[in-house]
N, C-alpha and C. Protein backbone atom coordinates (compact mmCIF):
# COMPACT_ATOMS: atom_id res chain seq x y z
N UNK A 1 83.72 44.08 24.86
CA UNK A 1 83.93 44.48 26.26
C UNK A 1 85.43 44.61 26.54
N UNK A 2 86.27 45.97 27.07
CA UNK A 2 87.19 46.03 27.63
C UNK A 2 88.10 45.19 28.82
N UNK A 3 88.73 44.27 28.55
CA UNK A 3 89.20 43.87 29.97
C UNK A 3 89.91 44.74 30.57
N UNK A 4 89.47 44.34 31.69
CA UNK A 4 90.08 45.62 32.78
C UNK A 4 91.26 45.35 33.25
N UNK A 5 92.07 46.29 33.73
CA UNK A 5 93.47 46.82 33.68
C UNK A 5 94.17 45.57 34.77
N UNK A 6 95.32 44.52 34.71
CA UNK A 6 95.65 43.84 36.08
C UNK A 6 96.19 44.64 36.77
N UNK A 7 95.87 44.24 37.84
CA UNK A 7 95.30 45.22 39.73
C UNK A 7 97.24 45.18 39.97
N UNK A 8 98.03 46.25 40.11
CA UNK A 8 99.58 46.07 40.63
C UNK A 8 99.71 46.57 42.11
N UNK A 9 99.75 45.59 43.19
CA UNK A 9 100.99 46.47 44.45
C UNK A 9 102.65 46.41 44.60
N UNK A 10 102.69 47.30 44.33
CA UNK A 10 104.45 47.55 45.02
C UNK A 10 104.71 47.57 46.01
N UNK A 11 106.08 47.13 46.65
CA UNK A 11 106.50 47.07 47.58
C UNK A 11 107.93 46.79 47.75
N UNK A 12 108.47 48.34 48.41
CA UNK A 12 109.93 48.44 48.04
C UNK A 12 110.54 49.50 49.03
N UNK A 13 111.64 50.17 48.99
CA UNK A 13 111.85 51.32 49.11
C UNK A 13 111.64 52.47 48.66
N UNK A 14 111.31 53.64 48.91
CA UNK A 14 111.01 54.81 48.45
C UNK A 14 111.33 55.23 47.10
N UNK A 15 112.93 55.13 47.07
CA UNK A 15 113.86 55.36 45.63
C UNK A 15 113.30 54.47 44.22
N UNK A 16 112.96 53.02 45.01
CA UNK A 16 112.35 51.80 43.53
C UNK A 16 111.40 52.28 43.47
N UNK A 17 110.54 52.93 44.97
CA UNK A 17 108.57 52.76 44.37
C UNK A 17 108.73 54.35 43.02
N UNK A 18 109.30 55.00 43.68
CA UNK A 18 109.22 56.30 42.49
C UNK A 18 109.45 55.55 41.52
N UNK A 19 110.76 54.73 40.94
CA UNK A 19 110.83 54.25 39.68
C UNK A 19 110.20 53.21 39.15
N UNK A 20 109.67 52.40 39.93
CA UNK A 20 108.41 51.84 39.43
C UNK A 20 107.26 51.81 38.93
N UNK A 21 106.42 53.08 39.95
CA UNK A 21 105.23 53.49 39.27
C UNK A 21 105.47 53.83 37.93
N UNK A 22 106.78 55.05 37.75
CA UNK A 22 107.43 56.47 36.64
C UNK A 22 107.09 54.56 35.31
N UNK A 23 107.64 53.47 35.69
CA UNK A 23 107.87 52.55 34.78
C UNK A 23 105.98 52.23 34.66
N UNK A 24 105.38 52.09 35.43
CA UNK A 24 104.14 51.75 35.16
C UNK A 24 102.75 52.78 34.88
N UNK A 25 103.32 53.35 35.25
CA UNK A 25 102.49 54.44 34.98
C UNK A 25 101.84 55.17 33.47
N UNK A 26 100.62 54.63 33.53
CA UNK A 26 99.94 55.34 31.45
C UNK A 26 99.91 54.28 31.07
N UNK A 27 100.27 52.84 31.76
CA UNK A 27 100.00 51.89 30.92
C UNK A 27 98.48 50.74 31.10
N UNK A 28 98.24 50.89 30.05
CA UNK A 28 96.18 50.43 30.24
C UNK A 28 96.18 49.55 30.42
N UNK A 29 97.24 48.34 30.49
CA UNK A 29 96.80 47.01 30.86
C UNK A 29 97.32 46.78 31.97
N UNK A 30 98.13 47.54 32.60
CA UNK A 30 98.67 47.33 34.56
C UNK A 30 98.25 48.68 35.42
N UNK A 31 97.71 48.53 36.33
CA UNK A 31 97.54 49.57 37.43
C UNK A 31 98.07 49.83 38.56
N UNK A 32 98.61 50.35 39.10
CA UNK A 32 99.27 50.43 40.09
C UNK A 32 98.30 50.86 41.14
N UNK A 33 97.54 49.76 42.33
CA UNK A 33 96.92 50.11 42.89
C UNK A 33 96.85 50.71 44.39
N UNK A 34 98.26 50.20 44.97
CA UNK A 34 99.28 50.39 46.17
C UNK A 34 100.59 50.35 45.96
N UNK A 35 101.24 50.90 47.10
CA UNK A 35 102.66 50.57 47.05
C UNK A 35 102.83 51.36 48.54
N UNK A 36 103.90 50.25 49.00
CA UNK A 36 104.26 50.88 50.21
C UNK A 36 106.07 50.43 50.43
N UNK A 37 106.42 51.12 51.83
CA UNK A 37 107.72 50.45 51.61
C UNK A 37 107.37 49.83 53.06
N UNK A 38 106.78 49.45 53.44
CA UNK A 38 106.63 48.50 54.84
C UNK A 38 105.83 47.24 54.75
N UNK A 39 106.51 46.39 55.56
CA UNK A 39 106.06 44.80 55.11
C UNK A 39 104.79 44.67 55.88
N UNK A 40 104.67 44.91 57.19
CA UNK A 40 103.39 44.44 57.67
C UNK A 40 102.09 45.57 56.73
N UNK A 41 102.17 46.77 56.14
CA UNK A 41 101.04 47.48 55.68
C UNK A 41 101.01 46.45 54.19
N UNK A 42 102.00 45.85 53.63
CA UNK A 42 102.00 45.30 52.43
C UNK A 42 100.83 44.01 52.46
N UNK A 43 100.97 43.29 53.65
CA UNK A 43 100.30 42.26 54.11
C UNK A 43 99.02 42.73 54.15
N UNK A 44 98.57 43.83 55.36
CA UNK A 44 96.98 44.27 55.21
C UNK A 44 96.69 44.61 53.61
N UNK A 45 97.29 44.85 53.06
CA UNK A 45 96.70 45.43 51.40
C UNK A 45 96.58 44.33 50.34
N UNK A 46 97.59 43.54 50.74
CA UNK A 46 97.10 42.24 49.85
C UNK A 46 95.52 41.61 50.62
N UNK A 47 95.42 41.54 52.30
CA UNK A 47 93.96 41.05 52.47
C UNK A 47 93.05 42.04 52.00
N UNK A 48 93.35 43.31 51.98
CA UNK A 48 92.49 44.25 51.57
C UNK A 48 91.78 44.11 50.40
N UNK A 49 93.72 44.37 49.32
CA UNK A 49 92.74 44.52 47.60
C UNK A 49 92.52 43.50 47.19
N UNK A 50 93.28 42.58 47.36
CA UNK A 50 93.45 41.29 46.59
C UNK A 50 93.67 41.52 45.30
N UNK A 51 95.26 42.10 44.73
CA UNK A 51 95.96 42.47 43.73
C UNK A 51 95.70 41.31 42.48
N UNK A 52 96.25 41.94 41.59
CA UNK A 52 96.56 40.35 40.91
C UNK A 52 98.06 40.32 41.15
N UNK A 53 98.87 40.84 41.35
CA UNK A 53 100.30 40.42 41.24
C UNK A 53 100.79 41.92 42.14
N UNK A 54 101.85 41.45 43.14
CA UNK A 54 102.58 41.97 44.23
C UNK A 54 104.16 41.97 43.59
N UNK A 55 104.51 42.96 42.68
CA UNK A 55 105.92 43.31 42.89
C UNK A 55 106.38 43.71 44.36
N UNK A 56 107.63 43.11 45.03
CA UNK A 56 107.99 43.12 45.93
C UNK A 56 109.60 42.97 46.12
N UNK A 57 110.34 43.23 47.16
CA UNK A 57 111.71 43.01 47.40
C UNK A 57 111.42 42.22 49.01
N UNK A 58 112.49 41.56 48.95
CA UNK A 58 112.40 40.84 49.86
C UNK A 58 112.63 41.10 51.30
N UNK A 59 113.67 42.19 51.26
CA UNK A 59 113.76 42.78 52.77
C UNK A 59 113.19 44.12 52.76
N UNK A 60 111.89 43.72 53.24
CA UNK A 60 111.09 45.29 53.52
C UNK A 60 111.39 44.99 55.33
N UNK A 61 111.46 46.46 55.57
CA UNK A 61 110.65 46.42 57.13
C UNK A 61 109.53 45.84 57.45
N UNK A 62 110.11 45.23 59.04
CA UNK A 62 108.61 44.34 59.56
C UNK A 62 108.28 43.47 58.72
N UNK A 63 108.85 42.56 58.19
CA UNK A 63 109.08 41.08 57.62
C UNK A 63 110.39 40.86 57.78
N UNK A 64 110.27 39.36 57.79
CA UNK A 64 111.66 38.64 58.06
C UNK A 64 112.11 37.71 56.76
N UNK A 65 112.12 38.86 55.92
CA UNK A 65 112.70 38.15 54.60
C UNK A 65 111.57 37.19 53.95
N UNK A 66 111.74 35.92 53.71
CA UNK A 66 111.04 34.92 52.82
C UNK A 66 109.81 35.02 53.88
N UNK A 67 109.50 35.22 55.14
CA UNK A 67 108.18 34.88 56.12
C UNK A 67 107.06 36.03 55.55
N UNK A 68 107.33 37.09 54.92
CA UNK A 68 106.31 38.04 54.30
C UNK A 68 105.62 37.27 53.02
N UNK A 69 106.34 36.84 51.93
CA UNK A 69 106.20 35.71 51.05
C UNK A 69 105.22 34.51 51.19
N UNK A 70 106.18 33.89 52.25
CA UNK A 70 105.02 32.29 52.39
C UNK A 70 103.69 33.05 53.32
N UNK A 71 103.38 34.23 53.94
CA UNK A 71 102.37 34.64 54.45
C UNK A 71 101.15 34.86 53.49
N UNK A 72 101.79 35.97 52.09
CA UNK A 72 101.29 35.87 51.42
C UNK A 72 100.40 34.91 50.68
N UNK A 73 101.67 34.42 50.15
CA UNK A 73 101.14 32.72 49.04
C UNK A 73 100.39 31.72 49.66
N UNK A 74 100.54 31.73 51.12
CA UNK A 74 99.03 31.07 52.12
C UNK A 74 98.00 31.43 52.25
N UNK A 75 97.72 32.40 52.40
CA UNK A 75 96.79 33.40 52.87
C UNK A 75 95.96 33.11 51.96
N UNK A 76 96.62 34.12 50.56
CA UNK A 76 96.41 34.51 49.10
C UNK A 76 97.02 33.97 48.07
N UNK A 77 96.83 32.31 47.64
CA UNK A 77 97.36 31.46 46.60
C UNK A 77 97.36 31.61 45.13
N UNK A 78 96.07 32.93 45.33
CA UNK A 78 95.65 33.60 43.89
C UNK A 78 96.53 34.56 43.37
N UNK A 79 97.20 35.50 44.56
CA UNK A 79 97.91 36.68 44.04
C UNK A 79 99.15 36.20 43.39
N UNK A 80 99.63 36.57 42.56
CA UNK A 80 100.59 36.48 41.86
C UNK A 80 101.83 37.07 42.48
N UNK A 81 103.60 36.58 43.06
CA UNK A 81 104.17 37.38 43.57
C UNK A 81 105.62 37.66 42.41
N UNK A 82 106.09 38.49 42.26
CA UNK A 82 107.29 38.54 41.27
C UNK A 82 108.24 39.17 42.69
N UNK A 83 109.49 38.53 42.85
CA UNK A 83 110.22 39.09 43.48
C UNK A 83 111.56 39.96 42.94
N UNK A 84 111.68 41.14 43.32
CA UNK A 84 112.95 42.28 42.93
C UNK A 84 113.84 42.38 43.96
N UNK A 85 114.90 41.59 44.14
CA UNK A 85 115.73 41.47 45.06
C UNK A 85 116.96 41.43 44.78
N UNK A 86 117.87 42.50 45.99
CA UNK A 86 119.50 42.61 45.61
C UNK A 86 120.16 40.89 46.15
N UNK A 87 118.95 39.86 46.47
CA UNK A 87 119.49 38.37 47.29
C UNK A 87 119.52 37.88 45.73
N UNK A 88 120.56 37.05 45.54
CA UNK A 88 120.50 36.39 44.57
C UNK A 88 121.10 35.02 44.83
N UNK A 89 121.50 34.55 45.40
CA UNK A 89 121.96 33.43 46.07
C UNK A 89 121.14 32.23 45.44
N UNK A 90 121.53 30.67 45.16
CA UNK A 90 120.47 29.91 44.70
C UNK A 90 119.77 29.85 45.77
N UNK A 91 120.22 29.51 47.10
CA UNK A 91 118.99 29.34 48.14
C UNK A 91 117.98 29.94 48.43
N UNK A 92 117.80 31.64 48.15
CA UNK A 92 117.16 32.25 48.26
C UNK A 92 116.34 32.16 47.58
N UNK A 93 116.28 32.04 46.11
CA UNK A 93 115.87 32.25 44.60
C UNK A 93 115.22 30.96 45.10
N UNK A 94 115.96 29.55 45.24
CA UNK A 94 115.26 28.23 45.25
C UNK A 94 114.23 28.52 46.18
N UNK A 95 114.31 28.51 48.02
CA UNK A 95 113.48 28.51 48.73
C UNK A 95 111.93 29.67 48.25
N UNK A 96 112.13 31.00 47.28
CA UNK A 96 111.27 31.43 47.23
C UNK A 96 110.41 30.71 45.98
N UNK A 97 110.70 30.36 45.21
CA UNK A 97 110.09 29.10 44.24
C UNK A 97 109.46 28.25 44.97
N UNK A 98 110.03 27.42 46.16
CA UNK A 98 109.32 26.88 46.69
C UNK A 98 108.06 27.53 47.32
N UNK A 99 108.27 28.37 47.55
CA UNK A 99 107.09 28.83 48.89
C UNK A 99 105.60 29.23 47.14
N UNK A 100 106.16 29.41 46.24
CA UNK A 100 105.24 29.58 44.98
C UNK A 100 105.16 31.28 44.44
N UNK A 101 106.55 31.38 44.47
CA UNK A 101 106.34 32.86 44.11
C UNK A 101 106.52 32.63 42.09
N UNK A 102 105.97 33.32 41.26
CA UNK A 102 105.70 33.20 40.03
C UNK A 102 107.34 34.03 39.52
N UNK A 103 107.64 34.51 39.95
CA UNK A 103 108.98 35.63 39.25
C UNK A 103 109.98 35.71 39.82
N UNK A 104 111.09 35.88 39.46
CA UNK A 104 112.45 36.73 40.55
C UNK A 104 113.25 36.96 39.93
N UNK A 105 113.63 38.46 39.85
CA UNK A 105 114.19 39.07 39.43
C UNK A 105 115.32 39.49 40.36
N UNK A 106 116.98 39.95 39.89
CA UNK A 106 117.26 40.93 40.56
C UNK A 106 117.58 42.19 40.39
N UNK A 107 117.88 43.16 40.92
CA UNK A 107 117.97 44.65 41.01
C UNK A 107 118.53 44.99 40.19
N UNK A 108 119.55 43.64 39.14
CA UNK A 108 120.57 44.78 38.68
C UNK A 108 119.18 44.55 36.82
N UNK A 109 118.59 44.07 37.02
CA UNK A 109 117.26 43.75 35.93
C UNK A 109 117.50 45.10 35.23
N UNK A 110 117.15 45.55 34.06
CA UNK A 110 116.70 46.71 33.45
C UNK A 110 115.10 47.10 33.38
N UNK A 111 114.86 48.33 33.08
CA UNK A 111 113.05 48.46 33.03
C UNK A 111 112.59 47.54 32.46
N UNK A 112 113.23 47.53 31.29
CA UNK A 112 112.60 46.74 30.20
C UNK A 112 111.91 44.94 30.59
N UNK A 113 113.34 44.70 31.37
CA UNK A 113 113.02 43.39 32.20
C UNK A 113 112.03 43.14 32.97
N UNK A 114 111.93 44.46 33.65
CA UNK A 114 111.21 44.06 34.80
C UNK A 114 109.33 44.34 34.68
N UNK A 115 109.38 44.94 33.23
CA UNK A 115 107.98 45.17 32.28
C UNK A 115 107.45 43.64 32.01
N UNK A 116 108.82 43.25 31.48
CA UNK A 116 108.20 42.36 30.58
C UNK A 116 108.21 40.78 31.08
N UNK A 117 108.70 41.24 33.10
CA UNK A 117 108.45 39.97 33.70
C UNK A 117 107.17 40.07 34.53
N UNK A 118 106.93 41.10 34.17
CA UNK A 118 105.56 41.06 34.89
C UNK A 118 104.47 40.91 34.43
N UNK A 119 104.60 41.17 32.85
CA UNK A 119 103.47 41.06 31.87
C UNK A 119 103.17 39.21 31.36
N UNK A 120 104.11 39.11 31.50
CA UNK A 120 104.55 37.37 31.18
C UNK A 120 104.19 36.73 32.75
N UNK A 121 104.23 36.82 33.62
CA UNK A 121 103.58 36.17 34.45
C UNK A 121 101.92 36.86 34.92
N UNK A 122 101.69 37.65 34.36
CA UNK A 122 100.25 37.85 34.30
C UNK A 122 99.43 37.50 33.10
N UNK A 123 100.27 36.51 32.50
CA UNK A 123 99.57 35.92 31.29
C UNK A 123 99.96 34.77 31.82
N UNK A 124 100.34 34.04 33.44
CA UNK A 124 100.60 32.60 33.75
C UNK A 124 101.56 32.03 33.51
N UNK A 125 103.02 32.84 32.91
CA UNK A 125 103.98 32.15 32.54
C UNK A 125 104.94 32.49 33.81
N UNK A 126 106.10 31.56 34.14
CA UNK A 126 107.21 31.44 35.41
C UNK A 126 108.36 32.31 34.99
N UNK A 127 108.84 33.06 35.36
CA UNK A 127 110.26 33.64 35.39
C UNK A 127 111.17 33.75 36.15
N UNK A 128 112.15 33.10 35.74
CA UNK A 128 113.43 33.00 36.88
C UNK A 128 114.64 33.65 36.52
N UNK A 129 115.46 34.08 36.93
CA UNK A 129 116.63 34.38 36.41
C UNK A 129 117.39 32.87 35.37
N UNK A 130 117.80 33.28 34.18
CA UNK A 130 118.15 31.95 33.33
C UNK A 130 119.24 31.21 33.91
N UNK A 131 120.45 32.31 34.84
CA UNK A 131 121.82 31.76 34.84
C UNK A 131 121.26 30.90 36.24
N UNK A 132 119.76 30.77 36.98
CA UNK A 132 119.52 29.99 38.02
C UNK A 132 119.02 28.41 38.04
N UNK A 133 118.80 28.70 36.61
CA UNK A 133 118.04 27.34 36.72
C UNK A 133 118.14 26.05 36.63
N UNK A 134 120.11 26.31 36.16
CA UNK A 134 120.91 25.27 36.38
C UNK A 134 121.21 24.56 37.71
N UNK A 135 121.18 25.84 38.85
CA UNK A 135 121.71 25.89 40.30
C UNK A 135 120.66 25.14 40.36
N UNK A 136 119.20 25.60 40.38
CA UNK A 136 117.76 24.94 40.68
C UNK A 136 117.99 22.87 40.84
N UNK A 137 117.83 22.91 39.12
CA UNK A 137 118.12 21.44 38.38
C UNK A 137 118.48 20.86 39.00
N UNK A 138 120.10 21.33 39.46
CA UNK A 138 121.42 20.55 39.60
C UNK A 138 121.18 20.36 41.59
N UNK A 139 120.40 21.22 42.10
CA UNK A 139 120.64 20.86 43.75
C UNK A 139 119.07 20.55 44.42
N UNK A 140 118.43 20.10 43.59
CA UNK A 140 116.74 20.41 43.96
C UNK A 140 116.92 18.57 44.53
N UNK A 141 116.05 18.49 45.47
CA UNK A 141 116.09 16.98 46.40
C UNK A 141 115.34 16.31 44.70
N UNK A 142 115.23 15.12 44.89
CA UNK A 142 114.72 14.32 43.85
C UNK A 142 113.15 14.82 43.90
N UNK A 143 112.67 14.65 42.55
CA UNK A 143 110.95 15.27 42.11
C UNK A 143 110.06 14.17 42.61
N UNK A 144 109.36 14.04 43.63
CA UNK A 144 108.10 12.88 44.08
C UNK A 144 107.06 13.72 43.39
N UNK A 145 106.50 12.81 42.02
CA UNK A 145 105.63 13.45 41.93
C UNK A 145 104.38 12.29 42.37
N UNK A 146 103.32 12.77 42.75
CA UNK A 146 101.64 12.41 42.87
C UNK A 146 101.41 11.34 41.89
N UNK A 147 100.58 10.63 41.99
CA UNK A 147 99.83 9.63 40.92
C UNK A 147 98.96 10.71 39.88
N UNK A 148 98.61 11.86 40.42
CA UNK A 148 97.77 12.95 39.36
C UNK A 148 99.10 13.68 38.71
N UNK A 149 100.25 14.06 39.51
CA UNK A 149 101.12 14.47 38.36
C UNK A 149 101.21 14.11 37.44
N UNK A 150 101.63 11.73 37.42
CA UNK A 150 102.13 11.47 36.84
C UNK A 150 101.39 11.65 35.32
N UNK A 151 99.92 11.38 35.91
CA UNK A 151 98.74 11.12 34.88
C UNK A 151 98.91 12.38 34.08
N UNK A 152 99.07 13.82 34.80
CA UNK A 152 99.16 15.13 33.74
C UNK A 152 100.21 15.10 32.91
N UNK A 153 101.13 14.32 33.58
CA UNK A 153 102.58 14.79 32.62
C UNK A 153 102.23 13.55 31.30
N UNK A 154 101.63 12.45 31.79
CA UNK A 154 101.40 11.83 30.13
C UNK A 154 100.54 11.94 29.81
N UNK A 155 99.45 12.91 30.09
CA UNK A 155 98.39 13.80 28.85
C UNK A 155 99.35 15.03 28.34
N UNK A 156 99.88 15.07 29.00
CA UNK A 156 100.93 16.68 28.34
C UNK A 156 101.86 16.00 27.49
N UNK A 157 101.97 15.03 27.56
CA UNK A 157 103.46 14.06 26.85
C UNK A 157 102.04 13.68 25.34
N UNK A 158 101.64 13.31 25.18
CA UNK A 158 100.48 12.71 24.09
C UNK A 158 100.28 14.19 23.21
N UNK A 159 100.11 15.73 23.49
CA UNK A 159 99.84 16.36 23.09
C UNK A 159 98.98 16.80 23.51
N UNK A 160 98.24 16.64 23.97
CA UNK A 160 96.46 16.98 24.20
C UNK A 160 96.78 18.82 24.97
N UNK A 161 95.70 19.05 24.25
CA UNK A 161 95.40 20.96 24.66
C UNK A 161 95.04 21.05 26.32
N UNK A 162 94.75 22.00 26.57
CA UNK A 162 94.42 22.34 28.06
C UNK A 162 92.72 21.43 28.25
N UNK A 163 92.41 22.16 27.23
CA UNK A 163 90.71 21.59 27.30
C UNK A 163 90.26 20.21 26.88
N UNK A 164 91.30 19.72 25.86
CA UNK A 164 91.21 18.24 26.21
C UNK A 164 91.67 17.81 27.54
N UNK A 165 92.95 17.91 28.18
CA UNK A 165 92.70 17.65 29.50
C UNK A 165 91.56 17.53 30.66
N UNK A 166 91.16 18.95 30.34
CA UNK A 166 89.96 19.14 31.35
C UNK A 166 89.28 17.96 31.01
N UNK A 167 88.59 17.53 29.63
CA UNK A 167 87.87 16.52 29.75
C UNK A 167 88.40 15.54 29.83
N UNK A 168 89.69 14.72 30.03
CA UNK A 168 89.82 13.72 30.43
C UNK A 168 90.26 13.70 31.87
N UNK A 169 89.96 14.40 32.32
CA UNK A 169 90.29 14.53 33.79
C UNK A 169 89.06 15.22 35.14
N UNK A 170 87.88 15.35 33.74
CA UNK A 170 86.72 16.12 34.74
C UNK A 170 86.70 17.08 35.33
N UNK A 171 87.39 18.00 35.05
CA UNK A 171 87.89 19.11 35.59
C UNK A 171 87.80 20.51 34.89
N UNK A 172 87.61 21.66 35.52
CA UNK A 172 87.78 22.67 34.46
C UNK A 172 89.29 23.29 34.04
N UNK A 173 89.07 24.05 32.64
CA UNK A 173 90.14 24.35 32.26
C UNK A 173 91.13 25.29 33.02
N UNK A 174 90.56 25.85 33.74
CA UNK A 174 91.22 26.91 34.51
C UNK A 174 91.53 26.10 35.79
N UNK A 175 91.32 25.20 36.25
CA UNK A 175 91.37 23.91 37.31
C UNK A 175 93.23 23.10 36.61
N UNK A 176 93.05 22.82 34.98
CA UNK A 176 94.21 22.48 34.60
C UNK A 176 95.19 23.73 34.50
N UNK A 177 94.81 24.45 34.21
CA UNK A 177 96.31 25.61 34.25
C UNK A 177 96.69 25.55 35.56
N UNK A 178 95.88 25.78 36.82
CA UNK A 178 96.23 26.06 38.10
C UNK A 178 97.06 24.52 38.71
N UNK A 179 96.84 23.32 37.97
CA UNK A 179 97.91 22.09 38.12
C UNK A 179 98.97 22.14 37.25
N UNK A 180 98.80 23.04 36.18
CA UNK A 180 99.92 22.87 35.08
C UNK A 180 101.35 23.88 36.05
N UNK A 181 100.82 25.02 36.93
CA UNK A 181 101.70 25.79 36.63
C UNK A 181 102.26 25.51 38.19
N UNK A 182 101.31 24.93 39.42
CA UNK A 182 102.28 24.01 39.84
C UNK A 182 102.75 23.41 39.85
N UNK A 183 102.24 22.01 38.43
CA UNK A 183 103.63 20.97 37.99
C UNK A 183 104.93 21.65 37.83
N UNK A 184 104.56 22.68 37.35
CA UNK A 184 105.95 23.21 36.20
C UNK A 184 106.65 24.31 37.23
N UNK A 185 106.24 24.50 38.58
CA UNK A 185 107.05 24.64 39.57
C UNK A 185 107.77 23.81 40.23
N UNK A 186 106.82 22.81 40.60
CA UNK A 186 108.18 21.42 41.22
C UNK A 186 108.73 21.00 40.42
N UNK A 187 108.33 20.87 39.26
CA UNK A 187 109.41 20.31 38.27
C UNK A 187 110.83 21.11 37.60
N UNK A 188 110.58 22.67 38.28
CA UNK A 188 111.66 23.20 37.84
C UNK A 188 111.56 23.94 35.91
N UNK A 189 110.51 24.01 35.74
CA UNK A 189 110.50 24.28 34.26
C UNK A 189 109.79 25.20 34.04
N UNK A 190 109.34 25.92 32.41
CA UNK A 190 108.77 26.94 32.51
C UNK A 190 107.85 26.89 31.72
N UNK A 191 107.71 25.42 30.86
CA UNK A 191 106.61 25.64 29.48
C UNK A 191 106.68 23.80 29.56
N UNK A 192 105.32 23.60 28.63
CA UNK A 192 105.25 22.57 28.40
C UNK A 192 105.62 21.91 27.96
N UNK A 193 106.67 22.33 26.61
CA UNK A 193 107.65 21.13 26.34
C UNK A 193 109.06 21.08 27.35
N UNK A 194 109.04 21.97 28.59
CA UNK A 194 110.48 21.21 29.14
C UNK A 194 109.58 20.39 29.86
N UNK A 195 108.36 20.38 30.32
CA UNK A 195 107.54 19.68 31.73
C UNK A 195 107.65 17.87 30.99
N UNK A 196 107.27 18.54 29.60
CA UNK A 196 107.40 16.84 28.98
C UNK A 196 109.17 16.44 28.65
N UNK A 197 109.71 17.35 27.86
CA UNK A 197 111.59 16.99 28.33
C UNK A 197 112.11 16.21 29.57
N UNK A 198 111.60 17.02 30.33
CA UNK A 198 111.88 16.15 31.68
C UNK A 198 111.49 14.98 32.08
N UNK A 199 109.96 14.81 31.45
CA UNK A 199 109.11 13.54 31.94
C UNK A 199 110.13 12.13 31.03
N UNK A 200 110.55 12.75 29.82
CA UNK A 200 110.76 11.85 28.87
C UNK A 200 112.25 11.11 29.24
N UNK A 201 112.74 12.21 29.78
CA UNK A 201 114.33 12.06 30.41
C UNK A 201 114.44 10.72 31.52
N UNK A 202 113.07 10.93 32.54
CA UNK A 202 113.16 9.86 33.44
C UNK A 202 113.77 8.51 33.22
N UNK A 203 114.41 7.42 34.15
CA UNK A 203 114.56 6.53 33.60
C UNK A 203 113.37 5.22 33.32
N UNK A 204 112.40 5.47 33.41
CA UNK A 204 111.02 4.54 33.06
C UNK A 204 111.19 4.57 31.51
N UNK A 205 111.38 6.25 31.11
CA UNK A 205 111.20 6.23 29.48
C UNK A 205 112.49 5.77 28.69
N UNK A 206 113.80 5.38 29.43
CA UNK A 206 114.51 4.88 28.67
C UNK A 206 114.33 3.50 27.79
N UNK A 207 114.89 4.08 26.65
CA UNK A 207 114.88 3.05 25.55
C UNK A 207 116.06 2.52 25.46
């Protein structure tokens, strides 16, 4: 059986949406199913299609910057958002991490980049700009994590697979990715050995 193509909306200015589709376009595993350059029609189309992933810039018309975003990621916790923005600032970059956007890119990105950040977070992986994640690290308030964080981060610290998790935690596997990949948002990381790097770093684990 064919899996079917992941669902793409754009959302940009006129000049990016031409070069976006021209970039997505013929390719069998992304579809381009909308694109607009206005923020409030962007909003009805995410309740509409329910995309898998919303390439977007951050200052469309009729949104107020990051408030189109956290509308989204409330609403629709499922859609996937990658952001393409000339804002590059850590605050910006940080606050949209927070609100749970999966990507962010900026403008000055190449095609190639911006292919292969979209294909990588539609396989569940985080992308940030690299030169940010120091800014992130270095100014993020201290990590409170949960009594269930702590418990994931030392099944992830032991080794155990996704699906051993699930069973030691009663849960389904697709239940643990959807905690893995918000751990590995508050925690600032992008894969499972920094989620455990970090855990190990704490001072509890000093030796």
């Amino acid at each position: 059986m064919t899996e079917r193509p992941a669902r793409l909306v754009l959302a940009d200015g006129p000049l990016m949406l031409s070069a976006l589709r021209a970039l997505f376009d013929g390719r069998g595993s992304i579809r381009v199913i909308a694109a607009t350059s206005d923020g409030r029609e962007l909003l009805a189309l995410c309740e509409e299609l329910r995309p898998d992933l919303v390439l977007m810039d951050l200052q469309l018309p009729g949104l107020d910057d990051l408030k189109g975003l956290a509308h989204i990621k409330t609403r629709n916790p499922e859609i996937r958002v990658v952001i393409l923005s000339t804002l590059g600032d850590a605050e910006t970059i940080r606050s949209a991490i927070e609100l749970g956007v999966e990507g962010f890119l900026l403008k000055t990105a190449s095609p190639s980049e911006v292919l292969n950040a979209v294909t990588h977070v539609l396989r569940g992986q985080l992308i940030y700009p690299r030169n940010t994640l120091r800014w992130l690290l270095a100014y993020r308030a201290p990590t409170e994590l949960s009594p269930f964080d702590e418990k994931l981060l030392n099944l992830l610290a032991t080794g155990l697979t996704n699906k051993e998790i699930a069973l030691e935690l009663a849960i389904s596997t697709n239940t643990v990715k959807h905690h893995l990949k918000r751990l590995f948002r508050k925690l600032g990381v992008r894969s499972r050995t920094e989620a455990v790097a970090w855990h190990l770093r704490q001072p509890r684990h000093a030796r």
